[in-house]
Each structure stands twice: as C-alpha cells, then as structure tokens.
C-alpha atoms as a PDB file:
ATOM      1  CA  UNK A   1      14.267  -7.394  -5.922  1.00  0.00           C
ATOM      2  CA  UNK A   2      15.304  -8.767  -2.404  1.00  0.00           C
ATOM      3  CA  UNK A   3      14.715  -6.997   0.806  1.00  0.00           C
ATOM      4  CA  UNK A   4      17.774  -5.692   1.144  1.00  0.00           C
ATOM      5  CA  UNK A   5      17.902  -3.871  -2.392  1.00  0.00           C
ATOM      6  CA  UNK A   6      14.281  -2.519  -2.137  1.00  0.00           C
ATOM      7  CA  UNK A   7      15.164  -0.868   1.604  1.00  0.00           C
ATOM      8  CA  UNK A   8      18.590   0.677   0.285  1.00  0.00           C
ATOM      9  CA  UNK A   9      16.872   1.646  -2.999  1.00  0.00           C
ATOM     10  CA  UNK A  10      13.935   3.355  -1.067  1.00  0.00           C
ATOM     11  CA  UNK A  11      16.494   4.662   1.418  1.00  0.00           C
ATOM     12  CA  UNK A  12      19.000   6.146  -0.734  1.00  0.00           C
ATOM     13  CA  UNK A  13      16.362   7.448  -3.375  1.00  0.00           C
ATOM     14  CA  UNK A  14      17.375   5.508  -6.412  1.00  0.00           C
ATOM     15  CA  UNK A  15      14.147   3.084  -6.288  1.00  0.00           C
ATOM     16  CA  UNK A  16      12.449   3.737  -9.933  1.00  0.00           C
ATOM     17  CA  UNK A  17       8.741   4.719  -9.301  1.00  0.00           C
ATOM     18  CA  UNK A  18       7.749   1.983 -11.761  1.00  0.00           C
ATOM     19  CA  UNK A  19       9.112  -0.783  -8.894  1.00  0.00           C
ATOM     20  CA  UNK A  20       7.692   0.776  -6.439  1.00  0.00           C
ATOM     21  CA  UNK A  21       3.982  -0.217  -6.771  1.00  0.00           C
ATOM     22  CA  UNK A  22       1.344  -0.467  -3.696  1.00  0.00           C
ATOM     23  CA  UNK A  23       2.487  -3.749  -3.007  1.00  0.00           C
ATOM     24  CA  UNK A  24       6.084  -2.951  -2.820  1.00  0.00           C
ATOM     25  CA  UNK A  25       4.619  -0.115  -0.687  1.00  0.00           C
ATOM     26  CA  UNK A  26       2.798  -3.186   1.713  1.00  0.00           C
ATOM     27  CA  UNK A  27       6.195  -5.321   1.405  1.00  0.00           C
ATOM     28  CA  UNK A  28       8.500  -2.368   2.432  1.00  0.00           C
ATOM     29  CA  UNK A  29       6.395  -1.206   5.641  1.00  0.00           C
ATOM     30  CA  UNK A  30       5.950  -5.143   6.463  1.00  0.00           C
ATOM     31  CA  UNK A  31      10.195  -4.901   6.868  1.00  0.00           C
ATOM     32  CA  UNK A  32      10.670  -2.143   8.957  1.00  0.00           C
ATOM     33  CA  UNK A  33       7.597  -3.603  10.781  1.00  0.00           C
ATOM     34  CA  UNK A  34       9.584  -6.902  11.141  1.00  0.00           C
ATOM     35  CA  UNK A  35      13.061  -5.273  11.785  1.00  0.00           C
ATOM     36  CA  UNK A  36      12.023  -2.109  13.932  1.00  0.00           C
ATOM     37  CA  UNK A  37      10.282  -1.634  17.229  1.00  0.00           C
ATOM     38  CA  UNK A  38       6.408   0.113  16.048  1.00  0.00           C
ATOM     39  CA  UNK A  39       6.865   3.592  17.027  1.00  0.00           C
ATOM     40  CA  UNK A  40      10.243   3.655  15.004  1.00  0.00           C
ATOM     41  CA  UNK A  41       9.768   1.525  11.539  1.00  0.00           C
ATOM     42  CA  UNK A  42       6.015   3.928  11.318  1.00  0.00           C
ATOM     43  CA  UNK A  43       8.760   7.122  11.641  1.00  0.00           C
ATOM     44  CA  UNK A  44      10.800   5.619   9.371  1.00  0.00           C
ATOM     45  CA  UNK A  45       8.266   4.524   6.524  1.00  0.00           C
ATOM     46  CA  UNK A  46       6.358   7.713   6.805  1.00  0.00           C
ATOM     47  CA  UNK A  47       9.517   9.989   6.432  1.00  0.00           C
ATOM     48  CA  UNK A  48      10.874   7.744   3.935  1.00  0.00           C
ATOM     49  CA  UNK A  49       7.815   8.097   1.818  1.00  0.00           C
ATOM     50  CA  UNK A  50       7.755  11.975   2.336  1.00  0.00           C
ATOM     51  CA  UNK A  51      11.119  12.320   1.014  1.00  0.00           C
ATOM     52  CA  UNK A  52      11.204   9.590  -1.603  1.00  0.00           C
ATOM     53  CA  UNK A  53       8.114  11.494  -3.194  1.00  0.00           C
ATOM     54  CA  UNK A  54       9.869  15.046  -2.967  1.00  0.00           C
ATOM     55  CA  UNK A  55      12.491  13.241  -4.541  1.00  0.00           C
ATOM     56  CA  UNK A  56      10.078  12.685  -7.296  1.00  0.00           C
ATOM     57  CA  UNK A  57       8.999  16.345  -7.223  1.00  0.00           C
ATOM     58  CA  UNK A  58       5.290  14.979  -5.778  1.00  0.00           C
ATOM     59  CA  UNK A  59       5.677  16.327  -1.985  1.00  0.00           C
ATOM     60  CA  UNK A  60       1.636  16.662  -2.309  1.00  0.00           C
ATOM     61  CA  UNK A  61       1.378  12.729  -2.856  1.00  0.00           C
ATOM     62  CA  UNK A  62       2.033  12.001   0.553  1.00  0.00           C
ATOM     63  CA  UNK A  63      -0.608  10.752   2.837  1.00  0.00           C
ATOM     64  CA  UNK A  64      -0.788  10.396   6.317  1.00  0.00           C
ATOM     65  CA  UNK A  65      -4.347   9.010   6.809  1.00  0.00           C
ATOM     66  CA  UNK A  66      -3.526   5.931   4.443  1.00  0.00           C
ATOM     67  CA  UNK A  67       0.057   5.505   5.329  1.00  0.00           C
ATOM     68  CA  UNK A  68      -0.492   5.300   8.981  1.00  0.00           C
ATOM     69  CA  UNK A  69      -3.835   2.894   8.897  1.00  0.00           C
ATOM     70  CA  UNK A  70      -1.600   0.408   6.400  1.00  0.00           C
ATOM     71  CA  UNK A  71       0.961   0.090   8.749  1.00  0.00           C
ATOM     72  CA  UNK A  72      -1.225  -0.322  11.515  1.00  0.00           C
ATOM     73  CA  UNK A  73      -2.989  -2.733   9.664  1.00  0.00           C
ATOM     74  CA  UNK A  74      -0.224  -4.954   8.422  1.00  0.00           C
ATOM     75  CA  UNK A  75       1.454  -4.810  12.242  1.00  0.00           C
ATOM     76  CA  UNK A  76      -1.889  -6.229  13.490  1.00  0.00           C
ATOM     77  CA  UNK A  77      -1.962  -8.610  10.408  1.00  0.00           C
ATOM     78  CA  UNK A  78       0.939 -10.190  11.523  1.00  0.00           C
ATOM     79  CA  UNK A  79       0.717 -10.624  15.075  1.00  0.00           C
ATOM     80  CA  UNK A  80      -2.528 -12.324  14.591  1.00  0.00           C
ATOM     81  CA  UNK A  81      -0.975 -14.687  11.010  1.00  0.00           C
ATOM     82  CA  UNK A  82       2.226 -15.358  12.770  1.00  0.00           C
ATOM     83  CA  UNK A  83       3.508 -14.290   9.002  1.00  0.00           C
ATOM     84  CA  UNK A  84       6.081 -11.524  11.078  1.00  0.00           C
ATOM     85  CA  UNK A  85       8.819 -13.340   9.142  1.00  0.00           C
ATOM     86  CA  UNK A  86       7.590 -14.559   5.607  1.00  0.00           C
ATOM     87  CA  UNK A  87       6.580 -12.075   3.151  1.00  0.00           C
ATOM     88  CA  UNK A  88       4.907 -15.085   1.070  1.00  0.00           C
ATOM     89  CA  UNK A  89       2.852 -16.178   4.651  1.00  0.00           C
ATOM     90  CA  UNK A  90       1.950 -12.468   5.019  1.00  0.00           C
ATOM     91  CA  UNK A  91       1.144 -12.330   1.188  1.00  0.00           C
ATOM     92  CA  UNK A  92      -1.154 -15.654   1.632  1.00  0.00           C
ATOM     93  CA  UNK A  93      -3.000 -14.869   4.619  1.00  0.00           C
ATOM     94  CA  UNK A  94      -3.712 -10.891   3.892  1.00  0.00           C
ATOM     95  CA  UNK A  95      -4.201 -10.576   0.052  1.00  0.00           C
ATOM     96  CA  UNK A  96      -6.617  -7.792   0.790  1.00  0.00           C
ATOM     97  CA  UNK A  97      -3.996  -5.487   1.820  1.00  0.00           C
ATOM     98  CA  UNK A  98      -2.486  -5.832  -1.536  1.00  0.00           C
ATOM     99  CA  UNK A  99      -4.978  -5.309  -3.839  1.00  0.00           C
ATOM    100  CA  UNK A 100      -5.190  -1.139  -4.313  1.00  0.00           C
ATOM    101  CA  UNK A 101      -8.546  -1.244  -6.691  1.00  0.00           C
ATOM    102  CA  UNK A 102     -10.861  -2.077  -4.178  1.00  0.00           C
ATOM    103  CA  UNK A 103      -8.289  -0.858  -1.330  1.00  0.00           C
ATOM    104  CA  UNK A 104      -9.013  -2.753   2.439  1.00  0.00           C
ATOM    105  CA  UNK A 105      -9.620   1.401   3.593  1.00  0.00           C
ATOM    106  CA  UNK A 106     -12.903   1.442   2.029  1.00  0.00           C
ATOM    107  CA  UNK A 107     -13.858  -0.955   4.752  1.00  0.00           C
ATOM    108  CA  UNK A 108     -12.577   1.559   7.689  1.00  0.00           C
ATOM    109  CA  UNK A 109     -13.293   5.097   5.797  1.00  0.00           C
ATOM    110  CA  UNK A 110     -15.796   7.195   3.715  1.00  0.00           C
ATOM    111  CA  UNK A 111     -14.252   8.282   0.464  1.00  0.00           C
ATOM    112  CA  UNK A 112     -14.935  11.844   1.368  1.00  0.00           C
ATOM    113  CA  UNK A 113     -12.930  11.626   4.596  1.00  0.00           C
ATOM    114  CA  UNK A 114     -10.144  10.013   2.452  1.00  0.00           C
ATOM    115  CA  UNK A 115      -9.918  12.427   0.055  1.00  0.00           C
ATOM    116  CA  UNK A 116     -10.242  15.250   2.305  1.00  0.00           C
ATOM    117  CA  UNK A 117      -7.013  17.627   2.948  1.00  0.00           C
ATOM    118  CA  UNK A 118      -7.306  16.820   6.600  1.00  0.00           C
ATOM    119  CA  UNK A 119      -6.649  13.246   6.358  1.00  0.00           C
ATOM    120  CA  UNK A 120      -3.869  14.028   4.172  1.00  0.00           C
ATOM    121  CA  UNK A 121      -2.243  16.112   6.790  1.00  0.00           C
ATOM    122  CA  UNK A 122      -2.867  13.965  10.051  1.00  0.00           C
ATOM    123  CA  UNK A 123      -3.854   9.988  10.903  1.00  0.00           C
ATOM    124  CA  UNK A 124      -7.631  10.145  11.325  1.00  0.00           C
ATOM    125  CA  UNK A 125      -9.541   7.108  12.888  1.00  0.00           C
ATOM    126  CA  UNK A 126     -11.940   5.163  11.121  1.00  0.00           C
ATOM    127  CA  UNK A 127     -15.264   6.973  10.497  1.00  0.00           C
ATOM    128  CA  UNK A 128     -17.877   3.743   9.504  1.00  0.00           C
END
C-alpha cells in the first residue's frame, strides 16, 4: 500500500484492521511526523487512532501512554538517523520500533504501569 492510500484509508475509515498491523501503526505516525509540524501530526495520529478504533466498535483499545511515547520515539529516531524521508532508512536503522513481541516500551516502562488504566488515559513518563 503506498503512503498516500494507507493515510486516506486510515483517514476516511476504510483501512481493514488486518492491514493495519503495529508496523503500519510505526509507518503511519512516521508520515504525519515527516509531513506535519510535532504538536500537530501527534493530534492528528492520536485522534485518528481514537476514531479509527470506535470505528471498529473498540473505543477501549486506545492508548495514550503507548501512542504518545511511539511517536516521540520515532520523531527522535529520525532526527538523530537522518531517515525523516525514507521509510526503508527509518525501517533499517530502528528495527526495534517495529517489532511488537518484545515492544522497545519494555525498555522505558514497568508492565504494571503499562497496563494500568492511568496510562491508558494520559502520556505518563518513563518509570525505569
């Protein structure tokens, strides 16, 4: 799927769950990230999420802890990689972010603290 198609598809709620994996979740907040100032493509992604999983009927999935430390992460990730405008740069220097299993968070965040409702509600800080 090009760039273009996943943002419309995301956008205009017709992106099928099944293409929309964690690292189409990494790939889509790496464009606004590219295309946006910060403080907007974070607003964006994170109200894009919330209503492409009411869309769904899985409000509850949402999470603001993870969303906002990903995108925080991948806009540091690419100032310091230069990758801002290759997805396969950003994919070869920052394979870590992709890989959900063993997710890059457990690095920043006890499990508890992830899992917790608070975290789910507001952007906590790193707590190791």
């Amino acid at each position: 799927m090009t760039e273009k198609e996943l943002v419309e598809q995301f956008e205009g709620l017709t992106l099928s769950p099944e293409h929309f994996p964690h690292r189409e979740h990494v790939r889509l907040a790496w464009i606004y990230l590219r295309d946006n100032p910060p403080l907007l493509a974070l607003e964006k992604f994170c109200e894009g999420l919330k209503r492409f999983a009411a869309s769904l009927g899985k409000a509850d999935r949402y999470h603001e802890t993870i969303t906002w430390a990903y995108l925080l992460l991948i806009r540091e990730r690419t100032a310091k990689t230069e990758s801002a405008n290759s997805w396969e740069a950003f994919v070869e220097a920052n394979g870590d972010l992709l890989d959900w299993e063993n997710n890059v968070l457990k690095n920043y965040y006890r499990e508890e603290t992830l899992k917790s409702d608070l975290a789910k509600r507001v952007f906590l800080f790193s707590d190791k």
